[in-house]
N, C-alpha and C. Protein backbone atom coordinates (compact mmCIF):
# COMPACT_ATOMS: atom_id res chain seq x y z
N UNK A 1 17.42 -9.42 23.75
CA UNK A 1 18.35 -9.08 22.71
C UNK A 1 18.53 -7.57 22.72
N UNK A 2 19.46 -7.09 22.36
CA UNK A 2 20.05 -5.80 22.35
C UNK A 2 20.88 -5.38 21.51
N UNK A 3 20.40 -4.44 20.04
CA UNK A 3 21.14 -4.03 18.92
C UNK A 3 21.58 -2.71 19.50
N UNK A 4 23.28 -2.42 19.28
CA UNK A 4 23.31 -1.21 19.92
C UNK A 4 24.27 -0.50 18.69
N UNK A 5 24.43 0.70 18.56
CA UNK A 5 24.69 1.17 17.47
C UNK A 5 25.35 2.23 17.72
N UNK A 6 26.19 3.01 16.80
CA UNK A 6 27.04 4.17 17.42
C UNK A 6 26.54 4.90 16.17
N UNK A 7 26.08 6.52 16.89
CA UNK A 7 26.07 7.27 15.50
C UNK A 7 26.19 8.88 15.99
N UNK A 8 26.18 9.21 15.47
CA UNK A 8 25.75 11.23 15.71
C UNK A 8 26.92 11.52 14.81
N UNK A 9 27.29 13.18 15.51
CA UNK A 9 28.49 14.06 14.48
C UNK A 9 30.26 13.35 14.60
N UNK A 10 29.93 12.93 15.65
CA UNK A 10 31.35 11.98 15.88
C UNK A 10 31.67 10.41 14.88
N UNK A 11 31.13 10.40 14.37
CA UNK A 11 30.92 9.19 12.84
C UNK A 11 31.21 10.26 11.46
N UNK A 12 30.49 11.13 11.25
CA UNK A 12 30.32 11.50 10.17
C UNK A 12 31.94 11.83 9.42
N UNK A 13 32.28 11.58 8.13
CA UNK A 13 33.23 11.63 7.90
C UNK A 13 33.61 13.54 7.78
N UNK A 14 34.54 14.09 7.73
CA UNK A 14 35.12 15.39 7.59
C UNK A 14 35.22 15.63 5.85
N UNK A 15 36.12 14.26 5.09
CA UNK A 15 35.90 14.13 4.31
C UNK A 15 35.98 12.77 3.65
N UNK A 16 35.41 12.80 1.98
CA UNK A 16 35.28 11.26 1.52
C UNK A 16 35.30 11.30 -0.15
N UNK A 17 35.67 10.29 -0.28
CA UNK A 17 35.55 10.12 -2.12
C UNK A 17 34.82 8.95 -2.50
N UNK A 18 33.94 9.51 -3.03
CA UNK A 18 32.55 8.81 -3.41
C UNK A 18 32.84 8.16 -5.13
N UNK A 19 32.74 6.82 -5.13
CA UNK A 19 32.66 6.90 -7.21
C UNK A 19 31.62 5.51 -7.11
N UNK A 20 30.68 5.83 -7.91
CA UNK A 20 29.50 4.96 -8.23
C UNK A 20 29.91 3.63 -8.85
N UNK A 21 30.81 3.55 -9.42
CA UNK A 21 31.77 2.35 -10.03
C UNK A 21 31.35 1.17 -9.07
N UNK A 22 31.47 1.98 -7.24
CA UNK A 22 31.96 1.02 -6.66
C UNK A 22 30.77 0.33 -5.91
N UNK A 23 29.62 0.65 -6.57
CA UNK A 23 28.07 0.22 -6.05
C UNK A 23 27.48 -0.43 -7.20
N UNK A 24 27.99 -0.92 -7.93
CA UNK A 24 27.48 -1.59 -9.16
C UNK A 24 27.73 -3.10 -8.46
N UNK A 25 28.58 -3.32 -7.66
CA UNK A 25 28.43 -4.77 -7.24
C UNK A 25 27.53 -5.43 -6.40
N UNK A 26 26.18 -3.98 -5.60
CA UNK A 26 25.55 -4.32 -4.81
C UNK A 26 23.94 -4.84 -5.90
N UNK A 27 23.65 -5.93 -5.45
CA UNK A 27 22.59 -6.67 -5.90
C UNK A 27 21.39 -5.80 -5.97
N UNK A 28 20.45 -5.95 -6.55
CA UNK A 28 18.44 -5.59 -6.62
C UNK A 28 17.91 -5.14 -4.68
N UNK A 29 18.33 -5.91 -4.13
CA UNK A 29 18.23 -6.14 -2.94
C UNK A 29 18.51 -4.63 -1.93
N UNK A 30 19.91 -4.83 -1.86
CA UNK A 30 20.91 -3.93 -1.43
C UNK A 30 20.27 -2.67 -1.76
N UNK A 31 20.65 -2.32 -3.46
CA UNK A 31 20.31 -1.06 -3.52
C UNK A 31 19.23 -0.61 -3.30
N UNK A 32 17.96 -1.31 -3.12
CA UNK A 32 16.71 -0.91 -2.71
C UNK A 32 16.92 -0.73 -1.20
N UNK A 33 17.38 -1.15 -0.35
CA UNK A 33 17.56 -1.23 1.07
C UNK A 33 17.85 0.40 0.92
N UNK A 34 19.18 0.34 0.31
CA UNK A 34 19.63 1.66 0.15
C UNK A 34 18.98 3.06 0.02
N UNK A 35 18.27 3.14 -1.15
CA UNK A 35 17.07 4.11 -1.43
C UNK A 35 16.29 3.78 -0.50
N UNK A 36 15.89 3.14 -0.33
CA UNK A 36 14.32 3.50 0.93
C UNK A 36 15.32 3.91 1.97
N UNK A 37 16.81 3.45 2.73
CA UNK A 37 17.12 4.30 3.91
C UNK A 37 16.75 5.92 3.25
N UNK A 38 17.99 6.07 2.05
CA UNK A 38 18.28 7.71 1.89
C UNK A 38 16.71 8.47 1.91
N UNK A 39 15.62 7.82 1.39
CA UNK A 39 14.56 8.26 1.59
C UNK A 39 13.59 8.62 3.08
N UNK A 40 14.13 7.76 4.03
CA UNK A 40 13.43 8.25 5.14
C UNK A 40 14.11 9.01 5.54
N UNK A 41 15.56 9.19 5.21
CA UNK A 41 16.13 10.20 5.93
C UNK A 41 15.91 11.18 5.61
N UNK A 42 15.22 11.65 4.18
CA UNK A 42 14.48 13.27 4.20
C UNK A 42 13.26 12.84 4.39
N UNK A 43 12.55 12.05 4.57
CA UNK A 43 10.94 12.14 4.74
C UNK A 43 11.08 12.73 6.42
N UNK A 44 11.48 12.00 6.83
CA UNK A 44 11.90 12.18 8.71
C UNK A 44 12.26 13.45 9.07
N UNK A 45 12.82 14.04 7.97
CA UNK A 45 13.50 15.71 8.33
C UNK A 45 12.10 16.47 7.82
N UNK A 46 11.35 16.37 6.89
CA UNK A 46 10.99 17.49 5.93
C UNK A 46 9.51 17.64 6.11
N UNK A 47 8.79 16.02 6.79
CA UNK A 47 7.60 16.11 8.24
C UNK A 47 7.99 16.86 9.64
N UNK A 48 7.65 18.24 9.69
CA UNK A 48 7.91 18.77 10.84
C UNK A 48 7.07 19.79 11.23
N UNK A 49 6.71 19.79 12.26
CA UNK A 49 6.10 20.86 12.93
C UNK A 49 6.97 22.43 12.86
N UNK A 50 8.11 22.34 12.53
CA UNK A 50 8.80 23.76 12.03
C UNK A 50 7.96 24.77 11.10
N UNK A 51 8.03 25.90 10.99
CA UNK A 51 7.89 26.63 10.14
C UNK A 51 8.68 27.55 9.64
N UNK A 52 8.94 28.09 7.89
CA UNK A 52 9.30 28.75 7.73
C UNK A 52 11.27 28.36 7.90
N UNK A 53 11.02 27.02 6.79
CA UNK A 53 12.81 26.80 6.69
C UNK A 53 12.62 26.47 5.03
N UNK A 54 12.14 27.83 4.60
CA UNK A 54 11.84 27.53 2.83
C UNK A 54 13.17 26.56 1.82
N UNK A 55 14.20 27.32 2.70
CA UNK A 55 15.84 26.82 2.01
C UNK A 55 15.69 24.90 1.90
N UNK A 56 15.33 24.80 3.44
CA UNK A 56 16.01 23.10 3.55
C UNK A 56 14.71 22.56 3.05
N UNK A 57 12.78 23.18 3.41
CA UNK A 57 12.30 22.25 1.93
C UNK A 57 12.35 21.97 0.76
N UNK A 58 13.56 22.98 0.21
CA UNK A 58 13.21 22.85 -1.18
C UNK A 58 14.45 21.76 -1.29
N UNK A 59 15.29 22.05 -0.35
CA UNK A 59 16.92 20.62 -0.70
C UNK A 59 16.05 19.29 -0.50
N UNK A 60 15.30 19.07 0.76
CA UNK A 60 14.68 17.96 0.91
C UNK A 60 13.46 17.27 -0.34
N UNK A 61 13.06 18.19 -1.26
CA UNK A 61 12.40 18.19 -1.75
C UNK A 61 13.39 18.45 -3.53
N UNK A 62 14.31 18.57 -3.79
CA UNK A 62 15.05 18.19 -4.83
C UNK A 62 15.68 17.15 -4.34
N UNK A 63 16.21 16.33 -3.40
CA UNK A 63 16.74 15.15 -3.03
C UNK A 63 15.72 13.97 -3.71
N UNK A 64 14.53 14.49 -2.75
CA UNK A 64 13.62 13.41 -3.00
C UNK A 64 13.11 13.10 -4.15
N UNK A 65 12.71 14.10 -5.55
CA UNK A 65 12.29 14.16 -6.38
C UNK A 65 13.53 13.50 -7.16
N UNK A 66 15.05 13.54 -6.86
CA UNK A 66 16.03 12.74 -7.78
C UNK A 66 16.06 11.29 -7.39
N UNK A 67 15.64 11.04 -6.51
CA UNK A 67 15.60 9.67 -5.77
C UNK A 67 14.67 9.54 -6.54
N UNK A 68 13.11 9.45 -6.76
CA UNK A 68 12.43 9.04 -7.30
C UNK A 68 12.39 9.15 -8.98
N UNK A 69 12.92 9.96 -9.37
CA UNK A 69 13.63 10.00 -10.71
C UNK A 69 14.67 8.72 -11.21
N UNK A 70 15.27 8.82 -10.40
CA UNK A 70 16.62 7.44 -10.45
C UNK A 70 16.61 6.73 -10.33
N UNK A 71 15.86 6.38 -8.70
CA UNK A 71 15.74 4.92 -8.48
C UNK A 71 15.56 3.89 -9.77
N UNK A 72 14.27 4.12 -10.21
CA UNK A 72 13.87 3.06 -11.26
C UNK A 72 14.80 2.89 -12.00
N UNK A 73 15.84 3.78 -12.69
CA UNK A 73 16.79 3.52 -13.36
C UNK A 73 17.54 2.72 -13.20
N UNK A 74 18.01 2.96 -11.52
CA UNK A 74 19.03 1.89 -11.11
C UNK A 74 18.67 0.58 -10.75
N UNK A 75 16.98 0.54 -10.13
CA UNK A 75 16.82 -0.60 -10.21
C UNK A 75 16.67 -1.69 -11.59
N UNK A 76 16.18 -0.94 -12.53
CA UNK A 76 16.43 -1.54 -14.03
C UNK A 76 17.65 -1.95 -14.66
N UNK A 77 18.51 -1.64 -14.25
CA UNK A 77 19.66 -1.16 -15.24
C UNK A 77 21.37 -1.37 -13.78
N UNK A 78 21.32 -1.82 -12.89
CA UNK A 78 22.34 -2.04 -11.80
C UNK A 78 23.89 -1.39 -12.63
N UNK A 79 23.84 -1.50 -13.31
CA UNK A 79 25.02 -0.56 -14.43
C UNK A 79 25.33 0.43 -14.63
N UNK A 80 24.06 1.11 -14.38
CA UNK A 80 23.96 2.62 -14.57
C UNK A 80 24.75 3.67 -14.31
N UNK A 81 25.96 3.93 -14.46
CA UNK A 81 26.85 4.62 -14.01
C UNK A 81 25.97 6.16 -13.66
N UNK A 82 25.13 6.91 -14.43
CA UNK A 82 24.85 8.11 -14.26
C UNK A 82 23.53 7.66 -13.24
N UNK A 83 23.11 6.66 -13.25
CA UNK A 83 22.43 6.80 -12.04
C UNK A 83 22.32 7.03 -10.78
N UNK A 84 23.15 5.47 -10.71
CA UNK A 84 24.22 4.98 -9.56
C UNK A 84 25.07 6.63 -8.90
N UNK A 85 25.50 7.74 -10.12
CA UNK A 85 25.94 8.78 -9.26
C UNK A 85 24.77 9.53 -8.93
N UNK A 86 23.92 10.12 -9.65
CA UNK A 86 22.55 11.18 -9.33
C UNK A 86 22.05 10.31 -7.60
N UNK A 87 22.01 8.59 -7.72
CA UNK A 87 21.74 7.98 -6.42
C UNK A 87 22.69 8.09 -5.08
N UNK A 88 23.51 8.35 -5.07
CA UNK A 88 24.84 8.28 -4.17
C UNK A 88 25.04 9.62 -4.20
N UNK A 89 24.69 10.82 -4.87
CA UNK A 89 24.71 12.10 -4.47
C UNK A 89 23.48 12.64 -3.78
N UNK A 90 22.35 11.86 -3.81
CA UNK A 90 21.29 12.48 -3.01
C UNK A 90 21.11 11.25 -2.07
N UNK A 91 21.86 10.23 -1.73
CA UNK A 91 22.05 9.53 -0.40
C UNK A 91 23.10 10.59 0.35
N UNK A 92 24.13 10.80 -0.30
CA UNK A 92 25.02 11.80 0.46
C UNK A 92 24.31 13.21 1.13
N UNK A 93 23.68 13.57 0.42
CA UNK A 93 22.71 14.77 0.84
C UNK A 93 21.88 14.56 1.68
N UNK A 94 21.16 13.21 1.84
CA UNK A 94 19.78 12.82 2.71
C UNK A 94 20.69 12.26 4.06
N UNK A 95 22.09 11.98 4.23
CA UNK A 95 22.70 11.31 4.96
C UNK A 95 23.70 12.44 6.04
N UNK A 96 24.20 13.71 5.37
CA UNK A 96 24.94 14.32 6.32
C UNK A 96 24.17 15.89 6.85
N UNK A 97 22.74 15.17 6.98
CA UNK A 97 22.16 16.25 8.03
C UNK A 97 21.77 17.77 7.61
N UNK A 98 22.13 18.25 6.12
CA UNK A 98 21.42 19.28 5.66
C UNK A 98 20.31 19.25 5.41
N UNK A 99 19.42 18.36 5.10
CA UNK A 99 17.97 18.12 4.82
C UNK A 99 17.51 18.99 6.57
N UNK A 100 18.13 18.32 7.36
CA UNK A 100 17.70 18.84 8.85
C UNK A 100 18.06 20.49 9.57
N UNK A 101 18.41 20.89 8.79
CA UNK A 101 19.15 22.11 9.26
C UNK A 101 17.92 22.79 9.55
N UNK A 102 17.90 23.80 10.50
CA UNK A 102 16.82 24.21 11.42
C UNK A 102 15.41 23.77 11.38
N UNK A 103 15.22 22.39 11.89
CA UNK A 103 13.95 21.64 11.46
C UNK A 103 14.27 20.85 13.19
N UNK A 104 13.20 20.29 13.59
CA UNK A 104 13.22 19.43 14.87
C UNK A 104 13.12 18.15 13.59
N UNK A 105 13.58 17.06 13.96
CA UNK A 105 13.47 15.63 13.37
C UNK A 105 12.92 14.40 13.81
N UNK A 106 11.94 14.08 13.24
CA UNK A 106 11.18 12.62 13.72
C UNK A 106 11.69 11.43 13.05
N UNK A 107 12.40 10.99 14.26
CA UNK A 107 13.00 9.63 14.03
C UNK A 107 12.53 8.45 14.49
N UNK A 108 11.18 8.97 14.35
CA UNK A 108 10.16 7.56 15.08
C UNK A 108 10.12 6.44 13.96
N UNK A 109 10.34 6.18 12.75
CA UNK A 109 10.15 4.99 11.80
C UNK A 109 12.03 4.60 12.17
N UNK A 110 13.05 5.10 12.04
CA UNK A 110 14.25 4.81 11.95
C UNK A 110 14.53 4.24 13.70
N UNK A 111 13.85 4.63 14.41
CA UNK A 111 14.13 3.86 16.08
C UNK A 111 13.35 2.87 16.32
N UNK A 112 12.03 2.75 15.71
CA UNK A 112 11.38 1.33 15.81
C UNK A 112 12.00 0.07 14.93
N UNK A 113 12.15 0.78 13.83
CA UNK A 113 13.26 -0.32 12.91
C UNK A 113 14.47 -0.62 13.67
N UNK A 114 14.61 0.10 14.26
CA UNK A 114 17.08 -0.65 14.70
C UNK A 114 15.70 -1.71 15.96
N UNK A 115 14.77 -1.40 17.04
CA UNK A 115 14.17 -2.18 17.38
C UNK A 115 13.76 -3.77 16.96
N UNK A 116 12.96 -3.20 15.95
CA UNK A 116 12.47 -4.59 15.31
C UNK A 116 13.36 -5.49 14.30
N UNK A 117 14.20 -4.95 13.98
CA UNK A 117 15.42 -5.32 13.31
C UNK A 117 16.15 -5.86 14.10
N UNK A 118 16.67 -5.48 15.53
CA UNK A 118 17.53 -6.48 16.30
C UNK A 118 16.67 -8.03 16.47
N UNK A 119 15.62 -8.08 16.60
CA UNK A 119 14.71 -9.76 16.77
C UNK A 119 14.48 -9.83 15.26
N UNK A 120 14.80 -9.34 14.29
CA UNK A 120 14.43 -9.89 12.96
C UNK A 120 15.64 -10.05 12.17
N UNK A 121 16.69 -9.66 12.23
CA UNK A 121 17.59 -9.81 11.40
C UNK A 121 17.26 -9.29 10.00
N UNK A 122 16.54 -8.33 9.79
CA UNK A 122 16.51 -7.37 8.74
C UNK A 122 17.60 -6.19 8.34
N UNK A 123 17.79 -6.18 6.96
CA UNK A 123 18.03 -5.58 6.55
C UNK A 123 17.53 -3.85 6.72
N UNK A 124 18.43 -2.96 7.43
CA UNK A 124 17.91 -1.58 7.53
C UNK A 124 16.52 -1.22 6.55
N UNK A 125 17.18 -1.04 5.34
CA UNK A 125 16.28 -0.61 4.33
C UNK A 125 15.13 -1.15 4.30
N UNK A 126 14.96 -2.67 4.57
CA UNK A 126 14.12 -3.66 4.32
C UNK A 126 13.18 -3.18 5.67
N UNK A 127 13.83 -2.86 6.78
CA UNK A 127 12.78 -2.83 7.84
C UNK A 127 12.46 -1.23 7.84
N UNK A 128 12.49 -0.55 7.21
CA UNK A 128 11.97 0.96 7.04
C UNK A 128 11.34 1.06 5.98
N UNK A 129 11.01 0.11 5.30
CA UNK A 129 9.79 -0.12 4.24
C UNK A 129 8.95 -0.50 4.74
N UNK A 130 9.05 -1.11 6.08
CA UNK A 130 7.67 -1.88 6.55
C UNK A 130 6.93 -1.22 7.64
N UNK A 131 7.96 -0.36 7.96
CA UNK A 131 7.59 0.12 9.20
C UNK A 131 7.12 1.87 8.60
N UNK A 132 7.78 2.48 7.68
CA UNK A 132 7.42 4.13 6.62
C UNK A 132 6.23 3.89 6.82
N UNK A 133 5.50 2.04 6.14
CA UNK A 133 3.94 2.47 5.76
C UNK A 133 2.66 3.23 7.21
N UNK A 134 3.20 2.33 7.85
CA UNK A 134 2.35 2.27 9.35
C UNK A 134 2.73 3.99 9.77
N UNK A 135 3.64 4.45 9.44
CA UNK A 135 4.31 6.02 9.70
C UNK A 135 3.75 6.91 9.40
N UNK A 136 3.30 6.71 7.87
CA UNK A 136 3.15 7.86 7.25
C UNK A 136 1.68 7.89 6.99
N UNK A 137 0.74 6.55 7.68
CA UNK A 137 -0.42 6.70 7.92
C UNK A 137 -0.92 7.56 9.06
């Protein structure tokens, strides 16, 4: 089997209009998939052998601290309009590569997942919860 995937700077949009309205229809499920991606995507940047990129720990490190602020909200509450945005503004942040700005990036939990995910039929999010733990041991 072979999951193959297209991604880098040639995907990323130039520009986009984001409204949280339109994530209220995604289930308990979904949006957790969701947060645990936006979350490895600064854990993955902000573990680095770099030194001395004070600027992008502290973005990676206000991202993460609103993610964990919010989440619960949104998982309580799928309505949450002010959540749902504080969540979708620090997915947007954990997603277009400033967390990474002069940092090398370990994408070893996000390449074993698209792996184990092509023979499992998992959900992204779902398979970077299982695979973070074994990671970050």
């Amino acid at each position: 089997m072979l999951k193959v995937g297209a991604h880098g700077e040639a995907l990323r949009p130039k520009f986009s209009i984001r409204n949280p309205k339109y994530t209220m229809t995604l289930g308990v499920y979904q949006t957790a998939c969701g947060i645990t991606d936006m979350s490895m995507h600064v854990v993955e940047r902000y573990f680095t052998t770099v030194k001395d990129v004070e600027t992008t720990d502290r973005l990676c490190e206000g991202v993460m601290k609103t993610i964990i602020e919010e989440a619960p909200k949104v998982m309580n509450n799928l309505s949450d309009y002010q959540a749902r945005a504080n969540i979708m503004w620090a997915g947007m942040v954990a997603h277009n590569n400033i967390c990474g700005v002069g940092r090398i990036n370990d994408w070893a939990s996000h390449d074993l997942q698209q792996e184990l995910g092509a023979f499992n039929d998992s959900a992204h999010g779902a398979g970077l919860a299982v695979v973070a733990l074994a990671w970050m041991r």
